[in-house]
Protein backbone atom coordinates (compact mmCIF):
# COMPACT_ATOMS: atom_id res chain seq x y z
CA UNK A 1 45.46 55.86 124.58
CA UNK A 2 47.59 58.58 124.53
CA UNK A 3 51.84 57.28 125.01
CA UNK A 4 53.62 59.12 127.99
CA UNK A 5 56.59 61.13 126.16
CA UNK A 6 59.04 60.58 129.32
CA UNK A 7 62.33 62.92 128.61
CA UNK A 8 62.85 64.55 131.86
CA UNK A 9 61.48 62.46 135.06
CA UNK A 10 65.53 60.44 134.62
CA UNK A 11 66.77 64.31 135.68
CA UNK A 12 64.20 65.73 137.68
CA UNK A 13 66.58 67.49 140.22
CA UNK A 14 68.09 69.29 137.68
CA UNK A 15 65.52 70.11 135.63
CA UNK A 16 63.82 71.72 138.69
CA UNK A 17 67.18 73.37 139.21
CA UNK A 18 67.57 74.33 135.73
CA UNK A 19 64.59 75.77 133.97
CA UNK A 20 64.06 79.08 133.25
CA UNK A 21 61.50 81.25 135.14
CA UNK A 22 58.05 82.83 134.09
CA UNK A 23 57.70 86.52 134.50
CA UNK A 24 54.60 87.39 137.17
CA UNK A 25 53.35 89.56 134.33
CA UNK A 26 52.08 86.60 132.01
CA UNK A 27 49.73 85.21 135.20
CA UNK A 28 48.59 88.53 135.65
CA UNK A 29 47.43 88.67 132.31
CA UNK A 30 45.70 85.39 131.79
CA UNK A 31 43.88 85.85 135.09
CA UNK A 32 42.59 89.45 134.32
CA UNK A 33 40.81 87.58 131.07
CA UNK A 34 38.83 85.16 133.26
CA UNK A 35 35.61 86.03 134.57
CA UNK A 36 36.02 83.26 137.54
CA UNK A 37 39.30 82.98 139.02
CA UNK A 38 38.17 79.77 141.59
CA UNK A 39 40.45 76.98 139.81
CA UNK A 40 43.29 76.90 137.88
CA UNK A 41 44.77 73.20 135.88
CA UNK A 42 48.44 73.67 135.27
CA UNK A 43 48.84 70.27 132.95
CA UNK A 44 53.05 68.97 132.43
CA UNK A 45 53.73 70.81 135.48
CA UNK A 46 57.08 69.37 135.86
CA UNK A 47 58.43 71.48 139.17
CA UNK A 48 55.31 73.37 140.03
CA UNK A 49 56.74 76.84 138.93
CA UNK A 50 54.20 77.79 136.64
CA UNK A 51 51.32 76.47 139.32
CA UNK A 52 53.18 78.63 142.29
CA UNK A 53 52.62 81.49 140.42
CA UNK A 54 49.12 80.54 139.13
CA UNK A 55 48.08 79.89 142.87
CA UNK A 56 48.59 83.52 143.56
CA UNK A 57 46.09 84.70 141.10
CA UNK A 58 43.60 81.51 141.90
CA UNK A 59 41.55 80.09 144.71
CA UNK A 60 42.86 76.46 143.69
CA UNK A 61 45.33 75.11 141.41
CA UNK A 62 45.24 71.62 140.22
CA UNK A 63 48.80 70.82 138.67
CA UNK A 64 49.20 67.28 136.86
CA UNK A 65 52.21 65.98 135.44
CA UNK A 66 52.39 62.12 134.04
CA UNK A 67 56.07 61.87 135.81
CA UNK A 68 55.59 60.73 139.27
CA UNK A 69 59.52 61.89 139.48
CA UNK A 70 58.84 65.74 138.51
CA UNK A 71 55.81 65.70 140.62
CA UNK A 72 58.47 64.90 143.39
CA UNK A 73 60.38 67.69 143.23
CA UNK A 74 57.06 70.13 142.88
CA UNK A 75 56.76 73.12 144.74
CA UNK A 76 54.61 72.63 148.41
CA UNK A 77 51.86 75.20 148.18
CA UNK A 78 48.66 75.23 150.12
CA UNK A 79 46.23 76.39 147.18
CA UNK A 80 48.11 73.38 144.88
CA UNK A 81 47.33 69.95 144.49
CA UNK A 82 49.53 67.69 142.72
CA UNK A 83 48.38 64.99 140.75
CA UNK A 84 50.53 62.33 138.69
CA UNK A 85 48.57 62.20 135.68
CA UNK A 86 48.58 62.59 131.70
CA UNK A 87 47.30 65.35 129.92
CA UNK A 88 44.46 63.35 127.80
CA UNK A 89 43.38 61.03 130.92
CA UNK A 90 43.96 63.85 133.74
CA UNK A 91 40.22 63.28 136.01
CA UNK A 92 39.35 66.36 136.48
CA UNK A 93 35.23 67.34 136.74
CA UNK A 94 34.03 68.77 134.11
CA UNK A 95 32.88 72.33 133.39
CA UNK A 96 34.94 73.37 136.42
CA UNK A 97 38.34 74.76 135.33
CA UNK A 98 38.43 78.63 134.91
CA UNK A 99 41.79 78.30 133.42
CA UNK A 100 43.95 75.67 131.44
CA UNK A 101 47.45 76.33 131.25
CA UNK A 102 50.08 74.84 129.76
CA UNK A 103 53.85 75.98 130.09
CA UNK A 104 56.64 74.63 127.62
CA UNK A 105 54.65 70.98 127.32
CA UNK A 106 51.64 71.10 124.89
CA UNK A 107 54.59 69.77 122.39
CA UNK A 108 54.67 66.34 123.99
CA UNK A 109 50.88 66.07 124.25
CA UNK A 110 48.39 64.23 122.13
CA UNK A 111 46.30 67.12 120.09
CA UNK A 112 43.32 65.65 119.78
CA UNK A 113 42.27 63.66 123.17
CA UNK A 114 44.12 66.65 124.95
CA UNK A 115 41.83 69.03 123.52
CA UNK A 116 39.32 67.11 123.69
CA UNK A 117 39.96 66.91 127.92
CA UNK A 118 40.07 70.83 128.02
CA UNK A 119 36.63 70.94 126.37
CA UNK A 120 34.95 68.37 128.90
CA UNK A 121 36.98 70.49 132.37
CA UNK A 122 36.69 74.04 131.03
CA UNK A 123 33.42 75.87 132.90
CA UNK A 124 31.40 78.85 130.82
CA UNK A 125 33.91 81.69 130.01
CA UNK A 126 36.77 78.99 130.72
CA UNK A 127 40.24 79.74 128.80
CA UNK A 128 42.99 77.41 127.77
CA UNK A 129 46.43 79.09 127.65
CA UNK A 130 49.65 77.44 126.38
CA UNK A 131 53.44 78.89 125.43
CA UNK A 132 56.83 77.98 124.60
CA UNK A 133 59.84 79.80 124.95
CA UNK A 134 62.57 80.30 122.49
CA UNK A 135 66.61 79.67 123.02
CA UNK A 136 68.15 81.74 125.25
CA UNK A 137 70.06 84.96 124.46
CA UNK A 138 72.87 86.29 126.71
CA UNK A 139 75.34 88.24 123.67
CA UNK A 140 76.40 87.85 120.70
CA UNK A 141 79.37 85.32 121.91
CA UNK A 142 77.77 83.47 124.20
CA UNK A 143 74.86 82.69 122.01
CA UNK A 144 77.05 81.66 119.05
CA UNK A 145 78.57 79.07 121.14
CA UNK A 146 75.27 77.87 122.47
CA UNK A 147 74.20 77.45 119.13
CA UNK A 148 76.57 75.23 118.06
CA UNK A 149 75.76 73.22 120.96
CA UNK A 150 72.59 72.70 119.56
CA UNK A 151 72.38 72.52 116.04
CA UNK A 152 75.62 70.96 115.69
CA UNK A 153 75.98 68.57 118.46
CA UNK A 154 73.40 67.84 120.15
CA UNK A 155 70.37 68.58 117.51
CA UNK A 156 70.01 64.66 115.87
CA UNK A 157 69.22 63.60 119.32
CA UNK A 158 66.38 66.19 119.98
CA UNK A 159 62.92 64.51 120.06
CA UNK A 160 60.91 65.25 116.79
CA UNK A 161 58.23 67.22 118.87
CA UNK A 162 60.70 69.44 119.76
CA UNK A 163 60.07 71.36 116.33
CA UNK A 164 57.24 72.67 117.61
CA UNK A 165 59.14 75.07 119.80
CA UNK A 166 61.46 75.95 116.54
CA UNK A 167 57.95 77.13 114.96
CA UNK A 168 57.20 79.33 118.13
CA UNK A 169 53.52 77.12 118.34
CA UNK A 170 52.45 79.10 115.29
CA UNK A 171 52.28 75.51 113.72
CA UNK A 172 50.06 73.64 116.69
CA UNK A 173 47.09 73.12 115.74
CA UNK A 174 44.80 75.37 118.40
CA UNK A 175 40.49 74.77 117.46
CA UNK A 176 40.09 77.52 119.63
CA UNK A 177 38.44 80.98 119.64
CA UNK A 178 42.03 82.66 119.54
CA UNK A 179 42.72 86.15 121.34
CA UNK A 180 44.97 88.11 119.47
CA UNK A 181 47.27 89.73 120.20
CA UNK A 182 48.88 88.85 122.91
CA UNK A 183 51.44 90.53 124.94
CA UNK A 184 55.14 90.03 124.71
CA UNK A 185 56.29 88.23 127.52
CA UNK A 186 59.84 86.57 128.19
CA UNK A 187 61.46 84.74 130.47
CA UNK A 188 64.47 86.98 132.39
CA UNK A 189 66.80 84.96 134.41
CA UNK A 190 70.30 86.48 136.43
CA UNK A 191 72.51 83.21 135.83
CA UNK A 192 75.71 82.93 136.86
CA UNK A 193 78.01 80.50 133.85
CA UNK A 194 76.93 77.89 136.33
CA UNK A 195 73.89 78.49 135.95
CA UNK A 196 73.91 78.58 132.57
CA UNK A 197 75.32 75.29 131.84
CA UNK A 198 73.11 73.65 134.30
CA UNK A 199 70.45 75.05 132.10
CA UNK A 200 72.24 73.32 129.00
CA UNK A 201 73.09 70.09 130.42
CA UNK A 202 69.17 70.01 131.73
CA UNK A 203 67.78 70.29 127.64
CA UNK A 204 66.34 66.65 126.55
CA UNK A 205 68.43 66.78 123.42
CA UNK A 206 71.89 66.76 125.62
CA UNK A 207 70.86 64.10 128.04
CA UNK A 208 69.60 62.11 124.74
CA UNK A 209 73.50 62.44 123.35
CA UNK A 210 74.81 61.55 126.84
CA UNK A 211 72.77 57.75 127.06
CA UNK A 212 73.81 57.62 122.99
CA UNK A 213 77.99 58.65 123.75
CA UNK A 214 78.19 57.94 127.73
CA UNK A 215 79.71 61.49 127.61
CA UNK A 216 79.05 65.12 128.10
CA UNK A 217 78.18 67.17 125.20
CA UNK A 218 79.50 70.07 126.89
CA UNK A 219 83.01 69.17 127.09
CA UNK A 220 82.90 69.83 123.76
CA UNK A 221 82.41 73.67 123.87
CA UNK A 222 83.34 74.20 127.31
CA UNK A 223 86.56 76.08 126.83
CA UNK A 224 85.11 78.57 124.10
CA UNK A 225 81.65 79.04 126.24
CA UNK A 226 84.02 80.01 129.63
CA UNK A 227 85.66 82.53 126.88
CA UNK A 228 82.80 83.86 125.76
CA UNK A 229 81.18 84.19 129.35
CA UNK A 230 84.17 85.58 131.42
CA UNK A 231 84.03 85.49 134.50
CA UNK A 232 82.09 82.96 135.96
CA UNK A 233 81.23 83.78 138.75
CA UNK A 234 79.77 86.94 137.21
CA UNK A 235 75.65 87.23 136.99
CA UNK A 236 74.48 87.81 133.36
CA UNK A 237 71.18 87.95 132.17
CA UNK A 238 69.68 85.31 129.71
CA UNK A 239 66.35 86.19 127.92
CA UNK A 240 64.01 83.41 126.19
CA UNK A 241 61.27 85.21 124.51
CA UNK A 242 57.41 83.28 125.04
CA UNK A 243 55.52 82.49 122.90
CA UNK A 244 51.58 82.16 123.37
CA UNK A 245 48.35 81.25 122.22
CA UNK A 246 45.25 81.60 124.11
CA UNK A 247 41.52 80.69 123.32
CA UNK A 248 37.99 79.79 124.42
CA UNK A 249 36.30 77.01 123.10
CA UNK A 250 34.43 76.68 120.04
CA UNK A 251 31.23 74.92 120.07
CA UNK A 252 30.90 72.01 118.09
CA UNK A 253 34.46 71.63 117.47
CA UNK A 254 35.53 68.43 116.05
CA UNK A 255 39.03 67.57 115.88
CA UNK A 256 39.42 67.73 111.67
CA UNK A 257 42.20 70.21 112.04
């Protein structure tokens, strides 16, 4: 039995709040490369925003999440169901989903009964589609001070899975039939410095060092990060590049990978 990795559901509201956005472009894409567009699985959902978007290129979305807590601050959208459920167990019937996505989660997953579950739900010409998206770049400033938030603060108390996203997915292991290329996609948020820090203070590895220290992490480059951003109140974009891998099945695939 796969083990529920729980580092969010404790700060639901602001993860909701907090998490960078998908650009409409990526859902485009993966729909235009299935044949059937009549159900979508959206698995880690967290807040619903990648299934809002994948309900406008889909009949149905199913969107499953093992936190009961994320699922309650989901996104209400008539083509969506919600379902509180793990990746490897989710109960979906099989050789039904046109289209398995999964945005900034596969990480936390178990490999092999995950992949196995995609196998058993994915219908003829079905595609499973996963990303990640890298740090967030504003300037040259602001970055260098977010860095130092993160490798030199609040890095020991990042989860170990968490390398994945350092390695960009390249070192996942995917039995798939991979399609490559892949477009470049990234994520493009207008954040004010609030903004901004709520998107910091949301990161697993900061609310980690806050149980550890009963104190914010932030305080500690708070001064230098309103320096480096100027006004706050000022919009400025932030730009996390994705990073994907998508793939159809391979028959016969075991899981000696």
């Amino acid at each position: 039995m796969a083990i529920f990795k729980d580092h969010f559901s404790a700060h639901a509201a602001l993860y909701a709040q907090a998490r960078p956005t998908y650009p409409p472009e990526l859902f485009a894409y993966l729909a235009s490369l299935c044949p059937r567009r009549v159900l979508a699985w959206d698995v880690g959902t967290g807040n619903g925003q990648a299934a809002v978007m994948l309900a406008e290129h889909f009949d149905r979305v199913i969107a499953t999440d093992a936190s009961a807590e994320q699922i309650s601050h989901a996104a209400a959208h008539p083509r969506i169901e919600y379902r509180v459920a793990t990746a490897e167990a989710a109960a979906l019937e099989p050789a039904r989903v046109d289209l398995v996505a999964v945005a900034q989660a596969l990480h936390w997953f178990n490999f092999d009964a995950f992949y196995a579950n995609v196998r058993r739900v994915l219908a003829p010409g079905g595609l499973l589609a996963v990303w990640c998206y890298s740090l967030p770049h504003v300037d040259n400033a602001v970055d260098a001070v977010m860095m130092h938030l993160y490798r030199d603060i609040t890095r020991p108390y990042w989860p170990k899975d968490r390398d994945h996203i350092e390695s960009r997915y390249e070192n996942v292991p995917f039995p798939f039939d991979e399609i490559k290329p892949t477009p470049l996609f990234a994520c493009r948020m207008t954040w004010t410095l609030a903004n901004y820090v709520n998107y910091l203070t949301s990161w697993s590895g900061t609310q980690r060092y806050m149980k550890a220290h009963n104190r914010d992490p932030l305080d500690l480059v708070r001064t230098d990060l309103a320096a480096a951003w100027g006004d706050p109140d000022t919009p400025r974009i932030v730009t996390s590049p994705i990073h994907m891998r998508i793939g159809h099945p391979i028959a016969n695939c075991g899981t000696d990978y």
